[in-house]
C-alpha atoms as a PDB file:
ATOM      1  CA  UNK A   1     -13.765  -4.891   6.820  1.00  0.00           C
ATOM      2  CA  UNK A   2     -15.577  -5.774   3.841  1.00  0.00           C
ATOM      3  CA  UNK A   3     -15.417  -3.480   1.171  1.00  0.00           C
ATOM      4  CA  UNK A   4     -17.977  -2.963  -1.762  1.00  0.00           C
ATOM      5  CA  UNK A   5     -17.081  -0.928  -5.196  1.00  0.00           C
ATOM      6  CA  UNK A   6     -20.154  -0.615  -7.575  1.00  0.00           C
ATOM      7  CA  UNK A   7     -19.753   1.414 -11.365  1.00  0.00           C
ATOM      8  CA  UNK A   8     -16.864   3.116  -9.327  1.00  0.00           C
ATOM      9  CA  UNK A   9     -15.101   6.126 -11.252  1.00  0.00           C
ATOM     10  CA  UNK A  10     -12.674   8.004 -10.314  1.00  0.00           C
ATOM     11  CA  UNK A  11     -10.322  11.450 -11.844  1.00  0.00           C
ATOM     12  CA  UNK A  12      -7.407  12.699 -10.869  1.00  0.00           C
ATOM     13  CA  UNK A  13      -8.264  16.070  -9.545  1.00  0.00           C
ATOM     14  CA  UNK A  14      -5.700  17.955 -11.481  1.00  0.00           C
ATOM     15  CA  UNK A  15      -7.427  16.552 -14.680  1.00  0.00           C
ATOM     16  CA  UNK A  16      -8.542  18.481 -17.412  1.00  0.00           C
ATOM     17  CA  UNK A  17     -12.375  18.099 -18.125  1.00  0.00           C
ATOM     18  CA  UNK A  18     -13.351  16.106 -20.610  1.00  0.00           C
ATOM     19  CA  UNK A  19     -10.233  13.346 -20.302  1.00  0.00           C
ATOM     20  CA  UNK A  20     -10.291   9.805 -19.715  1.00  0.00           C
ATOM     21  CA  UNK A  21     -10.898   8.825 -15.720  1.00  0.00           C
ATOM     22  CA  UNK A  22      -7.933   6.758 -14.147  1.00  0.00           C
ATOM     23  CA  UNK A  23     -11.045   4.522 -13.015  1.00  0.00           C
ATOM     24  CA  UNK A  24     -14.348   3.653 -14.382  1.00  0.00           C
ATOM     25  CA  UNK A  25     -16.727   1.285 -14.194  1.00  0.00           C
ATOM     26  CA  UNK A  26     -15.025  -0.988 -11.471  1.00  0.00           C
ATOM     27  CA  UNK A  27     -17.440  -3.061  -9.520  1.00  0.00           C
ATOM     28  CA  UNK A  28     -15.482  -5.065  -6.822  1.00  0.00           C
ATOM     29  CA  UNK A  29     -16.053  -6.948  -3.387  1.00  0.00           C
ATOM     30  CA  UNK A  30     -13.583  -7.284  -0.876  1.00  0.00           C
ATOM     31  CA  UNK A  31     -14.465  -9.487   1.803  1.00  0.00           C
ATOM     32  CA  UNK A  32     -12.878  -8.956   5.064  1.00  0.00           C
ATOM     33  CA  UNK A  33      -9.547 -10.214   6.288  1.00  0.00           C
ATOM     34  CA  UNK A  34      -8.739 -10.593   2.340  1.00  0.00           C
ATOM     35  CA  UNK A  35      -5.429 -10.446   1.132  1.00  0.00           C
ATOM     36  CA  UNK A  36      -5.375  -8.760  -3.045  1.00  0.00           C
ATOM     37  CA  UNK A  37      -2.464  -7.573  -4.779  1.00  0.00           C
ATOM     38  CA  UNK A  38      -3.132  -5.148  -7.686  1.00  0.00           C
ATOM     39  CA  UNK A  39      -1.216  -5.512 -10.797  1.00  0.00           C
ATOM     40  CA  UNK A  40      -0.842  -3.794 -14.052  1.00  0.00           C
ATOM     41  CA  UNK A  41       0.876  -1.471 -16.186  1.00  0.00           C
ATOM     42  CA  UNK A  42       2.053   1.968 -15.321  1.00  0.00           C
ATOM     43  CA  UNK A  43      -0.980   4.466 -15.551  1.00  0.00           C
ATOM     44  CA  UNK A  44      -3.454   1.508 -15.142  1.00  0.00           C
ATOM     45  CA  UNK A  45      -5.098   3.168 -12.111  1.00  0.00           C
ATOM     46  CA  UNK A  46      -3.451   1.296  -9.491  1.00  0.00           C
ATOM     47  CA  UNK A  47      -2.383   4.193  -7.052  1.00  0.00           C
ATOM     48  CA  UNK A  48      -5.939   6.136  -7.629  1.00  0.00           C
ATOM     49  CA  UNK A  49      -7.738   2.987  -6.773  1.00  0.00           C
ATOM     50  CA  UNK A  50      -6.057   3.197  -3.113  1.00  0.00           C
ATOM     51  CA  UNK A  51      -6.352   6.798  -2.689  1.00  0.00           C
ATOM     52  CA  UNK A  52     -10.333   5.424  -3.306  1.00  0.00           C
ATOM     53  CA  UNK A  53     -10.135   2.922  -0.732  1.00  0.00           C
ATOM     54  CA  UNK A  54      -8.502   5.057   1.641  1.00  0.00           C
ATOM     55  CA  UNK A  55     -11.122   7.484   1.096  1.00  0.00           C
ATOM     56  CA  UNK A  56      -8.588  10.320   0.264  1.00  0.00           C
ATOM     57  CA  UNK A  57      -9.937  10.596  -3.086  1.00  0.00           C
ATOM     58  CA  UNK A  58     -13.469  11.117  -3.592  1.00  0.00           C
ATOM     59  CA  UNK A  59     -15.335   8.977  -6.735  1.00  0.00           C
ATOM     60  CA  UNK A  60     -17.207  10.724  -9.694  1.00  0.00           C
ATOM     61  CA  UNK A  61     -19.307   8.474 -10.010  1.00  0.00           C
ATOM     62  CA  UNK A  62     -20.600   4.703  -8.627  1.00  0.00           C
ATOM     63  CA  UNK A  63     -20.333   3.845  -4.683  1.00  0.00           C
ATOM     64  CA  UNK A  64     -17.893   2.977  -2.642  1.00  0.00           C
ATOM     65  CA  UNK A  65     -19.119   1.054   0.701  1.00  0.00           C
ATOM     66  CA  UNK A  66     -17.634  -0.478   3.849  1.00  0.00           C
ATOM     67  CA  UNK A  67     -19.351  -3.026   5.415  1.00  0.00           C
ATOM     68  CA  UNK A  68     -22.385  -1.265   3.788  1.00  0.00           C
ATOM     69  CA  UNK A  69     -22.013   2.273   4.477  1.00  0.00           C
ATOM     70  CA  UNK A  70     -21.198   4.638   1.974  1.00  0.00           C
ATOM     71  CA  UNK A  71     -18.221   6.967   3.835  1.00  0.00           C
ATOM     72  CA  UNK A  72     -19.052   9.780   1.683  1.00  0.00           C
ATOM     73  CA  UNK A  73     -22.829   9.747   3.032  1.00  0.00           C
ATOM     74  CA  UNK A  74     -21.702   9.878   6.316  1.00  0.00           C
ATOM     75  CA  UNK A  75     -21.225  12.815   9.279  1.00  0.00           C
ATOM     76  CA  UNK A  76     -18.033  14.187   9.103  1.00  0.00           C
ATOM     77  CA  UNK A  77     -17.173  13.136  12.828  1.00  0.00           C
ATOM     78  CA  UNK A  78     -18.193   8.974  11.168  1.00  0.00           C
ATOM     79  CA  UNK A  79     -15.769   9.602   8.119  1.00  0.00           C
ATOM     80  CA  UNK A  80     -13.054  10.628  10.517  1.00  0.00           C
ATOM     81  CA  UNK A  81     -13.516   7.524  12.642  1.00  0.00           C
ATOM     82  CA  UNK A  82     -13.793   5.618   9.669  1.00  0.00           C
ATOM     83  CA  UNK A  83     -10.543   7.013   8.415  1.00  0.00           C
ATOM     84  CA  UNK A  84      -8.402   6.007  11.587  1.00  0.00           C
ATOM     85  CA  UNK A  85      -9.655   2.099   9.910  1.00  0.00           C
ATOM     86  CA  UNK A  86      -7.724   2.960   7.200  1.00  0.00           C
ATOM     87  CA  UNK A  87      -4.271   2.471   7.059  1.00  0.00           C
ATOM     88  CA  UNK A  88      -2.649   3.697   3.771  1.00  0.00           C
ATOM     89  CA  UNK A  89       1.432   3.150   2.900  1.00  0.00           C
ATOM     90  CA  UNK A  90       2.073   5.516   0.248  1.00  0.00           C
ATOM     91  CA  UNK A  91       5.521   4.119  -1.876  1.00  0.00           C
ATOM     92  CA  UNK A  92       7.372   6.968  -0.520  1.00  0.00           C
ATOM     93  CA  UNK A  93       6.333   7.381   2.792  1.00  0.00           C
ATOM     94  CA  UNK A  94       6.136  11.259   4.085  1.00  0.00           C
ATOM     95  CA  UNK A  95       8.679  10.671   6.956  1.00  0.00           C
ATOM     96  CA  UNK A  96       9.579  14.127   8.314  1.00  0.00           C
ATOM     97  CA  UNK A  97      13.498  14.214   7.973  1.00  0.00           C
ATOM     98  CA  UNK A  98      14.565  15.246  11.785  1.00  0.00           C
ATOM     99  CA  UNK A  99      12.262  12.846  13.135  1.00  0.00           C
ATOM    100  CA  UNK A 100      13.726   9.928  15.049  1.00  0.00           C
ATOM    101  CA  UNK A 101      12.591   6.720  13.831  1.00  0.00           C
ATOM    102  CA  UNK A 102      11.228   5.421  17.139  1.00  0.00           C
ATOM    103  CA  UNK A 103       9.023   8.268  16.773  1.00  0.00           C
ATOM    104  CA  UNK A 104       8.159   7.370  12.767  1.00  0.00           C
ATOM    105  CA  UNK A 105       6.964   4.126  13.402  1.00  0.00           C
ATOM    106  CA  UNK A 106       4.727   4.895  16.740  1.00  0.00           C
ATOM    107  CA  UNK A 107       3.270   7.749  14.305  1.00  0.00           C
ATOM    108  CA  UNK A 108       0.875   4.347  13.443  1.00  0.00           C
ATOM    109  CA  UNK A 109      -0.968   4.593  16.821  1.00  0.00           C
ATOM    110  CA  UNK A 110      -1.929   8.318  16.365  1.00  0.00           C
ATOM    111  CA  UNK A 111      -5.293   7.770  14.895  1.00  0.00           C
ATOM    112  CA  UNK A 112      -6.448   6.071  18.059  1.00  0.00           C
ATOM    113  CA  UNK A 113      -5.232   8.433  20.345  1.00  0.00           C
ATOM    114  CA  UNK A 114      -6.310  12.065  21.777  1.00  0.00           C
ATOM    115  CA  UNK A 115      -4.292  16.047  21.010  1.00  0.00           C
ATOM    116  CA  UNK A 116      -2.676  15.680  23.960  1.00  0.00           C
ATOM    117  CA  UNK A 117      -1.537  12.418  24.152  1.00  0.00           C
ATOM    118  CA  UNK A 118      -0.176  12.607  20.382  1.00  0.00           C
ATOM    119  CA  UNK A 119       1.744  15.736  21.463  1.00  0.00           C
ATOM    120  CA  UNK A 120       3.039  13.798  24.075  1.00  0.00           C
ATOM    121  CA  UNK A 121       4.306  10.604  21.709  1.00  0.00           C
ATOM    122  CA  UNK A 122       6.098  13.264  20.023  1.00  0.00           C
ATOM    123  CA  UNK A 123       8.589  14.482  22.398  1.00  0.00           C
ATOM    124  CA  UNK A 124       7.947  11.054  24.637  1.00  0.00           C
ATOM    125  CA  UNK A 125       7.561   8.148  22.593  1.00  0.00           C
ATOM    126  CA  UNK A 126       5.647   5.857  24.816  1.00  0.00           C
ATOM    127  CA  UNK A 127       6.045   2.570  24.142  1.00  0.00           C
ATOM    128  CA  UNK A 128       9.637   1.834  22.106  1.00  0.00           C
ATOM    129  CA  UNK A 129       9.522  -2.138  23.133  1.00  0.00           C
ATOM    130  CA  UNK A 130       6.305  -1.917  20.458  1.00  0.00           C
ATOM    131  CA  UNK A 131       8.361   0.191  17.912  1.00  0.00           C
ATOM    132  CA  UNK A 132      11.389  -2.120  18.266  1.00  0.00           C
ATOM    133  CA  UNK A 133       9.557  -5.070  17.799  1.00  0.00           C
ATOM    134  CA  UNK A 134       7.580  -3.768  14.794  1.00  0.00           C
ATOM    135  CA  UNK A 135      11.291  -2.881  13.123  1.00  0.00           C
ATOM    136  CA  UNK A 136      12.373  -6.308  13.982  1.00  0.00           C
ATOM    137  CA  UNK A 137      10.013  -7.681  11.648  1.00  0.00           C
ATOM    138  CA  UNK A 138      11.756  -5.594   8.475  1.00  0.00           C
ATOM    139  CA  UNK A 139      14.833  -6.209  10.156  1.00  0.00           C
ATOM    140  CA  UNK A 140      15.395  -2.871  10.774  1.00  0.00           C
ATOM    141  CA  UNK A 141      15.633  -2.944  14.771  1.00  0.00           C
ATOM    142  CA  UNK A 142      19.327  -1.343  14.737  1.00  0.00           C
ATOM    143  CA  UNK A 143      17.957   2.050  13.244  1.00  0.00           C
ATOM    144  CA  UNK A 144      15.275   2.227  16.374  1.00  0.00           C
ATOM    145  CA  UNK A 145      16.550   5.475  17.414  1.00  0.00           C
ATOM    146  CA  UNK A 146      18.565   6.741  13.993  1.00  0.00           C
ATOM    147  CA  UNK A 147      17.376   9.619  12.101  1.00  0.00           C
ATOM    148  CA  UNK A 148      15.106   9.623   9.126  1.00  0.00           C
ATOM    149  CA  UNK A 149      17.381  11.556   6.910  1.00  0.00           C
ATOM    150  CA  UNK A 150      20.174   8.972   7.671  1.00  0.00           C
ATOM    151  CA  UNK A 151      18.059   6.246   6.276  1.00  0.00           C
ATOM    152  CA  UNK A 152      18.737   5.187   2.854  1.00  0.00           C
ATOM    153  CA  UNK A 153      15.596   5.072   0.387  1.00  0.00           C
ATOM    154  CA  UNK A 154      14.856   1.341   1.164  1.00  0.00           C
ATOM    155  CA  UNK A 155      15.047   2.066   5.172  1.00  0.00           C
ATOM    156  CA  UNK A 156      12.735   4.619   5.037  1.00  0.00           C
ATOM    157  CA  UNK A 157       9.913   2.394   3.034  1.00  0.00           C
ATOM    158  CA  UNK A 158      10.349  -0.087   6.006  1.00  0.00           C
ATOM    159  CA  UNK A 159       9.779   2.318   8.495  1.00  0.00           C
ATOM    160  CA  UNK A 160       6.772   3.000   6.806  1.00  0.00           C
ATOM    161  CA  UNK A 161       5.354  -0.467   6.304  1.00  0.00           C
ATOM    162  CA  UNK A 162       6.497  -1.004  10.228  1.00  0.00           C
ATOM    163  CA  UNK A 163       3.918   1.917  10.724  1.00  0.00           C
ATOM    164  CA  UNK A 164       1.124  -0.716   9.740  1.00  0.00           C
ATOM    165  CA  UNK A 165       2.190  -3.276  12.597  1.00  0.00           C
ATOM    166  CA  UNK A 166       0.828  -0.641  15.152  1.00  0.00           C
ATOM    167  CA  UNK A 167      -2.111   0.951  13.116  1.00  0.00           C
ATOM    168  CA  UNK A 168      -5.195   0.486  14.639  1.00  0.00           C
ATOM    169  CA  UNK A 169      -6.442  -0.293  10.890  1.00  0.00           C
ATOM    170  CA  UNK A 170      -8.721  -2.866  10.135  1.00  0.00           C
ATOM    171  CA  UNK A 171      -7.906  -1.923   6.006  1.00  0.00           C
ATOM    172  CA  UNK A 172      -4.297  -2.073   4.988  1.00  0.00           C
ATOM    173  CA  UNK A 173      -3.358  -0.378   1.689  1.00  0.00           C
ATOM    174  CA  UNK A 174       0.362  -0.613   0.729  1.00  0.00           C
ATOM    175  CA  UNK A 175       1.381   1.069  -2.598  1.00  0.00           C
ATOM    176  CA  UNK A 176       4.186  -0.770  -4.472  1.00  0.00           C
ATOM    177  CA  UNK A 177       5.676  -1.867  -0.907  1.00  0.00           C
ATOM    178  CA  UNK A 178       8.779  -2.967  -2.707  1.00  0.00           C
ATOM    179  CA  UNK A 179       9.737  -0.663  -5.002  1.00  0.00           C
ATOM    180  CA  UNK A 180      13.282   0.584  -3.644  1.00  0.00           C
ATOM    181  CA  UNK A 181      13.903  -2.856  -1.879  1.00  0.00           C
ATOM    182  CA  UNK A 182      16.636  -5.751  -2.648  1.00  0.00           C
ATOM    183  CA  UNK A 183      15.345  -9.165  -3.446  1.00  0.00           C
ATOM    184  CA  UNK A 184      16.245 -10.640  -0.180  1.00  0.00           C
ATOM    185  CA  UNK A 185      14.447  -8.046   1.727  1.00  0.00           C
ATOM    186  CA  UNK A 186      11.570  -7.639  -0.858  1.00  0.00           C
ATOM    187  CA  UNK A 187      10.917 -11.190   0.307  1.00  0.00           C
ATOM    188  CA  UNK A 188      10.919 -10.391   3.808  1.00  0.00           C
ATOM    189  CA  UNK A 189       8.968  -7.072   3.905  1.00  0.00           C
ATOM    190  CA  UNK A 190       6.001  -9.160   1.704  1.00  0.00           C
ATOM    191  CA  UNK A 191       6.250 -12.242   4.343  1.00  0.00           C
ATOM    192  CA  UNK A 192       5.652  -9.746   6.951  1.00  0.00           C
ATOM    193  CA  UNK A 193       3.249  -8.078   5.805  1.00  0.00           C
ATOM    194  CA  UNK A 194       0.882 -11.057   4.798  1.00  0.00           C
ATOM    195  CA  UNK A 195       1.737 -12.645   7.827  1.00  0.00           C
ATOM    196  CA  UNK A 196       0.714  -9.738   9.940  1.00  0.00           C
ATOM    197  CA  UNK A 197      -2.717  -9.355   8.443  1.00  0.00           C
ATOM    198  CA  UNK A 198      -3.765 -12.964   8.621  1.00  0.00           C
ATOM    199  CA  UNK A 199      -3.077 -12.631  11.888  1.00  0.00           C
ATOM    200  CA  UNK A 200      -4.521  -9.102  12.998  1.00  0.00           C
ATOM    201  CA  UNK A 201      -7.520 -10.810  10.597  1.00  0.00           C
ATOM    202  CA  UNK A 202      -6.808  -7.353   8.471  1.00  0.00           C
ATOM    203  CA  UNK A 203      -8.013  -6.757   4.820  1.00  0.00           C
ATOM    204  CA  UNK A 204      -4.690  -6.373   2.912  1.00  0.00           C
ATOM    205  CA  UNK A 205      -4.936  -4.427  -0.704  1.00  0.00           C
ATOM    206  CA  UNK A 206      -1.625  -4.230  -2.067  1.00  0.00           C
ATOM    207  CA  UNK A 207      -0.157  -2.926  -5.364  1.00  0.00           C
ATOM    208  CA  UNK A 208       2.722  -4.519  -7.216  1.00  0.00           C
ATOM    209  CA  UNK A 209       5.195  -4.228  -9.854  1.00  0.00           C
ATOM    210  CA  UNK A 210       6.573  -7.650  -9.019  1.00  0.00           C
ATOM    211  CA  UNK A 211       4.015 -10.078 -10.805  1.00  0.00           C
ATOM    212  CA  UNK A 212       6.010 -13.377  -9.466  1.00  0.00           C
ATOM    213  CA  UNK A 213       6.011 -11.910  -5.798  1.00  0.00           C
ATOM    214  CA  UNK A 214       2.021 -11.254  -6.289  1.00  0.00           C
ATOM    215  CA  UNK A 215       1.149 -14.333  -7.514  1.00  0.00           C
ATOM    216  CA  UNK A 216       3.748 -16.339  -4.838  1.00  0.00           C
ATOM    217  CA  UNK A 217       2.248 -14.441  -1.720  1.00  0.00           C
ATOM    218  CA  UNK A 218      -1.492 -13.479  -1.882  1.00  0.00           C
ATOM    219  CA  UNK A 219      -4.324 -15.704  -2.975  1.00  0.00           C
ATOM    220  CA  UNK A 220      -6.072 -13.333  -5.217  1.00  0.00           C
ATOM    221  CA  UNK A 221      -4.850 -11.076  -8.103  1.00  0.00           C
ATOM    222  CA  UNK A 222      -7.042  -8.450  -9.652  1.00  0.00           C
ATOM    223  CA  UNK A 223      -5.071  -6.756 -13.334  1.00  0.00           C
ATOM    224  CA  UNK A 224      -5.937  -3.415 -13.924  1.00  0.00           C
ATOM    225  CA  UNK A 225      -5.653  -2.002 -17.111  1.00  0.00           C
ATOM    226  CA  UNK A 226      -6.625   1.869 -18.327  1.00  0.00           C
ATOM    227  CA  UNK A 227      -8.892   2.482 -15.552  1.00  0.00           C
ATOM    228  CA  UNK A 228     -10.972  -0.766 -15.966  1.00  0.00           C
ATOM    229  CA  UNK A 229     -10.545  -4.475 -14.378  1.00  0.00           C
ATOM    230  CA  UNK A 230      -8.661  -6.944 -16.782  1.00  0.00           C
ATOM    231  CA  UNK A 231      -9.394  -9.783 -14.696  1.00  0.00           C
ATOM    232  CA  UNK A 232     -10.294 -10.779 -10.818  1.00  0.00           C
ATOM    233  CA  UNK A 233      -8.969 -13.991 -10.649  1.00  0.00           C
ATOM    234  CA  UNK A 234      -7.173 -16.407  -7.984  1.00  0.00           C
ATOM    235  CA  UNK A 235      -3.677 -16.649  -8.086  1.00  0.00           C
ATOM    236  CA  UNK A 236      -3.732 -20.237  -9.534  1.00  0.00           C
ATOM    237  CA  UNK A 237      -5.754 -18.903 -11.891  1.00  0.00           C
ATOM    238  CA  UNK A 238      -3.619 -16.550 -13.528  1.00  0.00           C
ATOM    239  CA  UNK A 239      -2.300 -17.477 -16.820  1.00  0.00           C
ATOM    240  CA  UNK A 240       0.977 -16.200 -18.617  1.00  0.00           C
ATOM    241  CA  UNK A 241      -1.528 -15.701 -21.217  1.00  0.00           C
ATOM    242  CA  UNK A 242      -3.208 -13.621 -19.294  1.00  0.00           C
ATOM    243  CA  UNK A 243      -0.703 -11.796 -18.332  1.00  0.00           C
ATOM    244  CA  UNK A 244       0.480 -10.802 -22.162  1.00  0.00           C
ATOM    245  CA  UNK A 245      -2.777  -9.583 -22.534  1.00  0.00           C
ATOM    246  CA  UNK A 246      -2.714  -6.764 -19.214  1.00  0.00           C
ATOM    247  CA  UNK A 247       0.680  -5.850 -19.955  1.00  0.00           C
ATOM    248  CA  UNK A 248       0.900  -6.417 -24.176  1.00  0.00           C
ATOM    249  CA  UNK A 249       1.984  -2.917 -25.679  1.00  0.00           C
ATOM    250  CA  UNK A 250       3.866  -2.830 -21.984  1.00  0.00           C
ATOM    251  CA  UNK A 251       6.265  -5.703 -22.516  1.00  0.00           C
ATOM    252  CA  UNK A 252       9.468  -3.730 -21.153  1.00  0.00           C
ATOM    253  CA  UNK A 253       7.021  -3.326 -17.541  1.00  0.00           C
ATOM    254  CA  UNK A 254       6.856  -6.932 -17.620  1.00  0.00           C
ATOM    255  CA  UNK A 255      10.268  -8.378 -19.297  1.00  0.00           C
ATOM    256  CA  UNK A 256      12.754  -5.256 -19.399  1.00  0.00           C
ATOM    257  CA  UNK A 257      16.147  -4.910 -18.025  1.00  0.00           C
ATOM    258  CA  UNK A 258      16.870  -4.108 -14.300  1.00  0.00           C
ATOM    259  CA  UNK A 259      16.696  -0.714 -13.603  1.00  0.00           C
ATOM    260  CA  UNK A 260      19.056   0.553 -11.020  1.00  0.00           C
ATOM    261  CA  UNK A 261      17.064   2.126  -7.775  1.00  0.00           C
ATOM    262  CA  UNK A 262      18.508   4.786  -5.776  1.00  0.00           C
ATOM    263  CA  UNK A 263      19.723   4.285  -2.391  1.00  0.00           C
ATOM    264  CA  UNK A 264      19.588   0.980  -2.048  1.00  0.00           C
ATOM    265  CA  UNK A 265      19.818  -0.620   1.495  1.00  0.00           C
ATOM    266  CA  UNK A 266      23.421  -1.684   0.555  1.00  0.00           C
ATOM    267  CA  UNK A 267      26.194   0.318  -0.743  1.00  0.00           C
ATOM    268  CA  UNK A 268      25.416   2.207  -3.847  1.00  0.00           C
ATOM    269  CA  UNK A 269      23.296   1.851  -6.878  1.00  0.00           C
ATOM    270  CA  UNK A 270      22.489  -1.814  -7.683  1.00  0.00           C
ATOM    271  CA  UNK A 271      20.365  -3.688 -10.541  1.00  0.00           C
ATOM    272  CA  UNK A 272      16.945  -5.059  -8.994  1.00  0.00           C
ATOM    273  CA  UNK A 273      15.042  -7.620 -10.923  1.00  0.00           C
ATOM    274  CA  UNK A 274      11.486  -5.791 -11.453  1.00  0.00           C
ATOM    275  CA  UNK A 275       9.382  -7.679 -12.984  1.00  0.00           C
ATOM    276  CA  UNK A 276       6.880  -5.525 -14.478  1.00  0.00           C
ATOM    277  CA  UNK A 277       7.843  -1.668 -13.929  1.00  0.00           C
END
């Protein structure tokens, strides 16, 4: 899916006329099958520039297109087809609590299937082989049938990153993927995730706290900063220089001590090296 972002702005909705938007002025092109992480400091924009993407949000100003269409120009019945394209991972996913994971994870398929049919993966899920295998990949194939309120925080982000293994998404936007994940498994969830979208020939926009995972994994790095686009550069391309300039007046994001996340896939509380928070 190629994606197209010209003089884009954006506000939150909640915003208070007459403040700064989290976006402005972004022009962009995505070409399809792509894989981008987005980096930058906290408030840069990051999350709002997904919520764009995924066409949750709706721009104040500029054009958003995929594979030239504007969505926002289109039917209502077109924007809902477009949206089953779109496959968005927010950084806590909203996994309802009694829900089986089996059930979680086939959740993915729902935009290309009918009422009754999603009624029916509710109570029946209809193809667990496909939900096993997709946990497999974030090693998580042992919780197939456990409960989502058993699941410590970093189980439950994997569920919802397995999610994207069965989306019938040609656009794949993951927000901070890694946050409440160890090293070891930060490493696998990322693997899997490229991996998966080269091969499903998916456009993958991700956002990331973890510069060194960003610029080890995907090919091309855009750095947000206030609303606006630092730089748009290949991976090889960015500089440490560089990177003092998107994060300076942020150095503890990019240098600061481990913080300790909360429910960590092992045992209790645990220092993760985060790389830019």
């Amino acid at each position: 899916m190629d994606i197209e972002l010209i003089d884009l702005a954006a506000r939150h909705p909640a915003a208070q006329a007459g403040t700064r938007p989290a976006l402005s002025g972004l022009g962009l092109r995505i070409a399809s099958g792509e894989q981008v992480a987005v980096i930058g400091p906290s408030g840069a924009g990051k999350t709002t520039l997904l919520q764009l993407l995924a066409c949750a949000l709706r721009p104040s100003a500029g054009e958003l297109r995929f594979d030239g269409a504007s969505p926002w120009q289109m039917p209502v019945a077109d924007l809902q087809r477009l949206r089953g394209q779109l496959f968005l991972a927010p950084q806590v996913p909203p996994l309802p609590p009694r829900q089986r994971v089996v059930t979680a994870v086939l959740a993915g398929r729902l935009p290309a299937m009918g009422l009754l049919a999603s009624l029916r993966s509710l109570l029946y899920p209809s193809d667990i082989p496909a939900a096993h295998e997709a946990l497999d990949r974030f090693d998580l194939a042992d919780k197939l049938f456990a409960r989502v309120d058993r699941l410590s925080g970093g189980e439950r982000q994997r569920v919802g990153l397995a999610r994207a293994l069965l989306a019938p998404a040609r656009l794949w936007l993951i927000d901070e993927p890694l946050s409440a994940l160890d090293p070891s498994r930060s490493r696998l969830a990322i693997e899997t995730l490229v991996g998966s979208a080269r091969e499903r020939r998916a456009t993958l926009v991700a956002t990331l706290h973890q510069v060194d995972v960003a610029l080890a994994h995907f090919p091309r790095i855009i750095g947000l900063r206030d609303g606006e686009v630092a730089f748009d550069l290949p991976s090889s391309a960015v500089t440490p220089q560089r990177l003092a300039a998107l994060y300076a007046q942020f150095e503890h994001e990019l240098q600061g001590p481990a913080p300790v996340v909360a429910e960590p896939d092992r045992g209790g509380p645990q220092p993760v090296a985060m790389h830019c928070r």
